[in-house]
N, C-alpha and C. Protein backbone atom coordinates (compact mmCIF):
# COMPACT_ATOMS: atom_id res chain seq x y z
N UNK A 1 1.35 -14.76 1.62
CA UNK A 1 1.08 -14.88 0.21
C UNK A 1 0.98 -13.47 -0.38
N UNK A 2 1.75 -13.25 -1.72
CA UNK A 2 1.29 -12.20 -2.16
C UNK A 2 0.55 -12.39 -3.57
N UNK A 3 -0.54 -11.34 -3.44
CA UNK A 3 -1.65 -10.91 -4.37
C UNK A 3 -1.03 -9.81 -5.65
N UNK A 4 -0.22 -9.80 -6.94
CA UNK A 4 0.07 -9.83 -7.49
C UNK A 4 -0.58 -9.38 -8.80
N UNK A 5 -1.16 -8.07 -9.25
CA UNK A 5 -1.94 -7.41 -10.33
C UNK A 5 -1.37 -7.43 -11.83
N UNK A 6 -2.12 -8.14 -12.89
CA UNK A 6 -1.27 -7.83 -13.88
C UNK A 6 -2.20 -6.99 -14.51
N UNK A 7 -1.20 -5.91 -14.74
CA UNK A 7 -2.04 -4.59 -15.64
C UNK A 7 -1.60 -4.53 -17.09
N UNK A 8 -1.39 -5.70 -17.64
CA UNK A 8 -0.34 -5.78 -18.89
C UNK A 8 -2.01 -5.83 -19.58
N UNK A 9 -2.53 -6.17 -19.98
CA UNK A 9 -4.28 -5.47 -20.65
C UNK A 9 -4.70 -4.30 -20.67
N UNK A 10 -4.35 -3.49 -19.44
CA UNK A 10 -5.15 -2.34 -18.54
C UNK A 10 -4.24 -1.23 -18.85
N UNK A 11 -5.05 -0.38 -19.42
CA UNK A 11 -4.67 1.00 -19.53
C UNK A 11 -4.73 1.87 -18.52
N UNK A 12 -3.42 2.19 -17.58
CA UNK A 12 -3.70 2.97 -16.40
C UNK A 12 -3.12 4.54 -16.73
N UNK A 13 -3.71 5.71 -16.22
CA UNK A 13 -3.62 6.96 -16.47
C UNK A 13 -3.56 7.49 -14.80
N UNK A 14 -2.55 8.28 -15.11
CA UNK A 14 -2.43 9.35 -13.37
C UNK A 14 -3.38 10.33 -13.62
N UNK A 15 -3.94 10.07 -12.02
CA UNK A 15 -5.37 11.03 -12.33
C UNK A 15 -4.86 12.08 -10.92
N UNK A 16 -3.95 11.83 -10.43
CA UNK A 16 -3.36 12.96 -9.52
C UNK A 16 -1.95 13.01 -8.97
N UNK A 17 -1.80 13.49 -9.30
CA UNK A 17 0.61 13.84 -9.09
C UNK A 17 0.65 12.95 -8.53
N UNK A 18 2.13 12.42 -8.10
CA UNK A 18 2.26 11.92 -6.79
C UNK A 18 2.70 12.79 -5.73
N UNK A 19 2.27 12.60 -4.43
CA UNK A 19 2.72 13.07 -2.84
C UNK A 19 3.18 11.98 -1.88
N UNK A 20 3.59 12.71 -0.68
CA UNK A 20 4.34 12.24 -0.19
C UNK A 20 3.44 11.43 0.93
N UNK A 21 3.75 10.24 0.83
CA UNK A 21 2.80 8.96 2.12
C UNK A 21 3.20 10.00 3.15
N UNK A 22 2.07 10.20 3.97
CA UNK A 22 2.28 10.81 5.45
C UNK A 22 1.67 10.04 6.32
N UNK A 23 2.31 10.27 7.42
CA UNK A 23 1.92 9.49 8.75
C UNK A 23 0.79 10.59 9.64
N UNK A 24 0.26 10.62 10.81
CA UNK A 24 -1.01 10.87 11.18
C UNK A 24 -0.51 12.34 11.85
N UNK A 25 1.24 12.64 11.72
CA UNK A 25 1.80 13.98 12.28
C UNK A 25 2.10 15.01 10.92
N UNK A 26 1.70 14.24 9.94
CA UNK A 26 2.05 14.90 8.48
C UNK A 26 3.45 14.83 8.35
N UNK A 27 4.23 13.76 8.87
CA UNK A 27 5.15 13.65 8.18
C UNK A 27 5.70 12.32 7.10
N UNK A 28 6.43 12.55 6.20
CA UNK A 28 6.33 11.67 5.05
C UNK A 28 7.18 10.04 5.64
N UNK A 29 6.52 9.17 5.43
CA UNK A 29 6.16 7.90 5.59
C UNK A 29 7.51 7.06 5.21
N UNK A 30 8.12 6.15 5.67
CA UNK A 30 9.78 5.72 4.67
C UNK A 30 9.55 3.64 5.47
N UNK A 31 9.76 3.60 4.33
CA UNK A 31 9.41 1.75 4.39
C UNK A 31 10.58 1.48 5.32
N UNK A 32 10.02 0.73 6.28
CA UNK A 32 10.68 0.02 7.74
C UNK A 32 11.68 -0.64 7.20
N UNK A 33 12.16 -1.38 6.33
CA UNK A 33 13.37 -1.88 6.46
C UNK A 33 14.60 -1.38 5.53
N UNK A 34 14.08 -0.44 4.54
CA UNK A 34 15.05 0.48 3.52
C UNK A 34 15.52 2.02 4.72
N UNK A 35 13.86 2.57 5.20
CA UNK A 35 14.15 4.32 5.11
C UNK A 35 13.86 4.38 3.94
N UNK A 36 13.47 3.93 2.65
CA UNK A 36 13.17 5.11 1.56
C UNK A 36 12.08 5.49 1.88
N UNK A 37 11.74 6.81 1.33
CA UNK A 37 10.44 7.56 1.73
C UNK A 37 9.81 7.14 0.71
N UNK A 38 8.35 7.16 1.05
CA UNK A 38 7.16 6.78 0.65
C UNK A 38 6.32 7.90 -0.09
N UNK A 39 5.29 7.54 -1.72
CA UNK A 39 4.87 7.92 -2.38
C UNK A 39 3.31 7.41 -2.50
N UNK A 40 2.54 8.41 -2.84
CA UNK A 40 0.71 7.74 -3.44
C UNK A 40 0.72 8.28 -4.50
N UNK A 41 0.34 7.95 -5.12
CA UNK A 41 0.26 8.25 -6.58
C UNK A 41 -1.39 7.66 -7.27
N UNK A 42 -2.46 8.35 -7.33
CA UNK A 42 -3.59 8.14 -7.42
C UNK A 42 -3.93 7.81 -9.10
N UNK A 43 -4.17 6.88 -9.56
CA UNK A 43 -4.15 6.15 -11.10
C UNK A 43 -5.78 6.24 -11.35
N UNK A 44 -6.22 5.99 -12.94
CA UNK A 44 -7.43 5.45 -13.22
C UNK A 44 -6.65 4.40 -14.16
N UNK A 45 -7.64 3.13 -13.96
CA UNK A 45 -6.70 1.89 -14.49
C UNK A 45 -8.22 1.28 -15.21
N UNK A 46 -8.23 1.03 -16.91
CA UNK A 46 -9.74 0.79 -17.20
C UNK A 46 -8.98 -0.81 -18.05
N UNK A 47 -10.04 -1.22 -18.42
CA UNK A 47 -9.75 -2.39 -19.10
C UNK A 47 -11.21 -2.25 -19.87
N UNK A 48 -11.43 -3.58 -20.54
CA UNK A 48 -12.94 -3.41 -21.43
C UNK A 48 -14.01 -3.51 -20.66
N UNK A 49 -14.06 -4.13 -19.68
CA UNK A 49 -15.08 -4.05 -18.17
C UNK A 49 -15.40 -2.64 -17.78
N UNK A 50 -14.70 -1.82 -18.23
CA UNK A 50 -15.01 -0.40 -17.25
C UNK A 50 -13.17 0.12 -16.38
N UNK A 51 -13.79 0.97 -15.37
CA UNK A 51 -12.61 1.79 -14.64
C UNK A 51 -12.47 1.64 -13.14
N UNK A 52 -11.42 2.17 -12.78
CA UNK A 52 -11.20 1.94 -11.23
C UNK A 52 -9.99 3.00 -11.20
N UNK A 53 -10.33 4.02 -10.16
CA UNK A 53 -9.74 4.87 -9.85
C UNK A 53 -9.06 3.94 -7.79
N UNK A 54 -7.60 4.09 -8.01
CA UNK A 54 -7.08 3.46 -7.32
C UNK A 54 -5.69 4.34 -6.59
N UNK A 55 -5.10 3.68 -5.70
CA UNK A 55 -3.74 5.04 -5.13
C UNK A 55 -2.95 3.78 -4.97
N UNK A 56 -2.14 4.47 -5.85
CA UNK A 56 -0.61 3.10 -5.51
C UNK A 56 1.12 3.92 -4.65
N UNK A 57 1.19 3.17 -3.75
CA UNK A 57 2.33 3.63 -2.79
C UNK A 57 3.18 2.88 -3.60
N UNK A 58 4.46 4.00 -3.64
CA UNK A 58 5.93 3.36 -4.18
C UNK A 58 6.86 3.93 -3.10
N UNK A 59 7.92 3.46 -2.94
CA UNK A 59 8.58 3.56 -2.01
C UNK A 59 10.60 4.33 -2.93
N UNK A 60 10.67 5.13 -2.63
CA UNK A 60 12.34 5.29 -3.09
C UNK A 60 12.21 7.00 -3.62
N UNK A 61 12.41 7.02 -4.74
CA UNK A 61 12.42 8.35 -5.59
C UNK A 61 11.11 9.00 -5.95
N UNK A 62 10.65 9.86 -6.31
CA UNK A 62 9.26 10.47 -6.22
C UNK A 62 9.13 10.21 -7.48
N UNK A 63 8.31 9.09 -8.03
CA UNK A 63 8.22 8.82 -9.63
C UNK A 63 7.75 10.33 -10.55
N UNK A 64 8.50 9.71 -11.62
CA UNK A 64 8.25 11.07 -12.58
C UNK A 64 7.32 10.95 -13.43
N UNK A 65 6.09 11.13 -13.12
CA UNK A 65 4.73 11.10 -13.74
C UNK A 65 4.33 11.95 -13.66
N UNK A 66 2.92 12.86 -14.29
CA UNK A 66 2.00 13.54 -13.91
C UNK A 66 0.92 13.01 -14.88
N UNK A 67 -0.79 13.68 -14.05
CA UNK A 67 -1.91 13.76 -14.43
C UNK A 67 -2.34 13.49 -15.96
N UNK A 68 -2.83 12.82 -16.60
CA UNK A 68 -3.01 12.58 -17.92
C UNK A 68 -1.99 11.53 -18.69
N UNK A 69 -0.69 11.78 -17.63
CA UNK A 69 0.26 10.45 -18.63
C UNK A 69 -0.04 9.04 -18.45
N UNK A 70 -0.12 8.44 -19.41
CA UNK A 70 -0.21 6.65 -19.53
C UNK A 70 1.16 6.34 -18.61
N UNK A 71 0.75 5.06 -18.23
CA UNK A 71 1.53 4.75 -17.51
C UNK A 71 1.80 3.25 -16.65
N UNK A 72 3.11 2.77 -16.35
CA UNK A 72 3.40 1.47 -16.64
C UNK A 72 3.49 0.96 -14.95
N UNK A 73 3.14 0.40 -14.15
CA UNK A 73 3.34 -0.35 -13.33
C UNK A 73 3.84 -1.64 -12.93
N UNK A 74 5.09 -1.64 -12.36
CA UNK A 74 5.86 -2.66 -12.36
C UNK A 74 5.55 -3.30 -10.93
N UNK A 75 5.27 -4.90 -10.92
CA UNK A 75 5.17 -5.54 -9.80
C UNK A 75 3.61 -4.91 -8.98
N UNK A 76 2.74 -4.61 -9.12
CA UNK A 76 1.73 -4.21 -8.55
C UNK A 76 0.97 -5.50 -7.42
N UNK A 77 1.02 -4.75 -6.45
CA UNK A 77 0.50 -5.88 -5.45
C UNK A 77 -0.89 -5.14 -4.67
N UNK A 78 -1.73 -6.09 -4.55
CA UNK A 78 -3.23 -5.87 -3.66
C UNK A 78 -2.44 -6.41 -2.48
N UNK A 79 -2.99 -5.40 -1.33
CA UNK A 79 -2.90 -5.45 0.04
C UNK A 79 -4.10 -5.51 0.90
N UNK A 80 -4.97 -6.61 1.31
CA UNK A 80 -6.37 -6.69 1.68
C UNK A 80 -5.65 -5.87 3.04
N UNK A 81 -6.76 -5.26 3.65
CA UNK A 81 -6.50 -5.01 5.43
C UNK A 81 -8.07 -4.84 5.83
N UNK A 82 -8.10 -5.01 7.38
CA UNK A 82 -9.17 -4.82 8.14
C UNK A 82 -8.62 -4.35 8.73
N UNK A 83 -9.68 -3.52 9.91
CA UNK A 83 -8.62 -2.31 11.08
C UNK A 83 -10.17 -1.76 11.75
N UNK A 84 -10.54 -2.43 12.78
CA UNK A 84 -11.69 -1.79 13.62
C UNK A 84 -13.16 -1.84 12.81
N UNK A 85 -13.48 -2.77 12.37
CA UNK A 85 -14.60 -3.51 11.60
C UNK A 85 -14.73 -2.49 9.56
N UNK A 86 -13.51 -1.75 9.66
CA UNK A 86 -13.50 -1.43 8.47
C UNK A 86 -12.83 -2.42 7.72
N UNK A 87 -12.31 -2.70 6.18
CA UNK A 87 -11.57 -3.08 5.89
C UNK A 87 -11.58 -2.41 3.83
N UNK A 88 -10.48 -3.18 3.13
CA UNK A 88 -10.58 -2.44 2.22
C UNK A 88 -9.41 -3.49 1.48
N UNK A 89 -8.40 -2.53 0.59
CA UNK A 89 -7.06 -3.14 -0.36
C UNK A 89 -6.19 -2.48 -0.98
N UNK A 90 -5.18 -1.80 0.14
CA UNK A 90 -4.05 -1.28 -0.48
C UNK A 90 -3.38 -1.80 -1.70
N UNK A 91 -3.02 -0.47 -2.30
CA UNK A 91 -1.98 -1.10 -3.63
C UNK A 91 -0.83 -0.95 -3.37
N UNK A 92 0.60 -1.41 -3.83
CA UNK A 92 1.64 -1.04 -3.52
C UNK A 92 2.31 -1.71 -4.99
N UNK A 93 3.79 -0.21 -5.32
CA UNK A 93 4.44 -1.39 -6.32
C UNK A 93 5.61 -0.90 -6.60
N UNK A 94 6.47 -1.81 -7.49
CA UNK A 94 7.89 -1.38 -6.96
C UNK A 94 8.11 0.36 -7.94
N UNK A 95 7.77 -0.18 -9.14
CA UNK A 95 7.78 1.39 -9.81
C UNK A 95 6.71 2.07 -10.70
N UNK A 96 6.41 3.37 -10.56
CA UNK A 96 5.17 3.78 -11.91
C UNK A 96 6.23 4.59 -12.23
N UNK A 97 6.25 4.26 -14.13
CA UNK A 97 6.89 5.42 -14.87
C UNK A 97 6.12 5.21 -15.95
N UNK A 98 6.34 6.35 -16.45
CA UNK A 98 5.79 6.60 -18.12
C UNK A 98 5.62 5.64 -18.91
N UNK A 99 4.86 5.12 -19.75
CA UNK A 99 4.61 4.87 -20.61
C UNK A 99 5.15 4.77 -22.16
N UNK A 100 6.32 3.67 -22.95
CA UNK A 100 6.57 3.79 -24.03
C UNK A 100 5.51 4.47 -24.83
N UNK A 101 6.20 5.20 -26.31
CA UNK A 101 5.06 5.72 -27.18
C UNK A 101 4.11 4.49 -27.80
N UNK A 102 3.00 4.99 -27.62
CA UNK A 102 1.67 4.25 -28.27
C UNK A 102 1.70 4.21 -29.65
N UNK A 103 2.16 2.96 -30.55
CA UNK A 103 2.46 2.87 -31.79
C UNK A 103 0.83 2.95 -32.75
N UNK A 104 1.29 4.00 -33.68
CA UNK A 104 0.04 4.47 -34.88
C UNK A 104 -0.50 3.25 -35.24
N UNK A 105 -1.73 3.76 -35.62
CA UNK A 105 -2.19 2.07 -36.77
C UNK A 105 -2.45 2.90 -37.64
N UNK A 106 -1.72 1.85 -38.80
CA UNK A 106 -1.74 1.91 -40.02
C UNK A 106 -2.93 2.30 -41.24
């Protein structure tokens, strides 16, 4: 089953570049059944509840974002995991890009 985020409410902002997913030799990370190399891209995503600073992996081209830009997430998926009595919830999604312009009010 997939867990499926809609951020179409949620104002998300890059709160750190993206880099390159590395594996535990420091080298950059590429999704098992493409080879494209792998991206984190660390967001703050608020809604009227408050904020959540979160890291979303994309997989292909190194999205063209930086720090402070609004920004749009396509397909966003929660990834629960456990692993040696830790556990937690990867994000993953197909693309983060920029943000259309934010229309004036009148």
């Amino acid at each position: 089953m997939k867990l499926y985020v809609d951020t179409s409410a949620k104002q998300v902002m890059v709160s750190k570049d993206p880099v390159e997913k590395t594996d535990q030799n420091g080298r950059q990370r590429t999704e098992r059944d493409t080879g494209r190399p792998m991206w984190s891209t660390q967001v703050f995503v608020q809604d009227d509840d408050g904020g959540e600073v979160i890291t979303i992996t994309t997989a292909g081209e190194k999205p063209s974002v930086k720090v402070g830009q609004l920004v749009t997430v396509s397909r966003l998926e929660a990834l629960p995991w456990a692993t040696n009595g830790r556990n937690g919830v990867a994000f993953r999604a197909v693309e983060i890009k920029t943000a259309g312009p934010v229309a004036k009010s009148a």
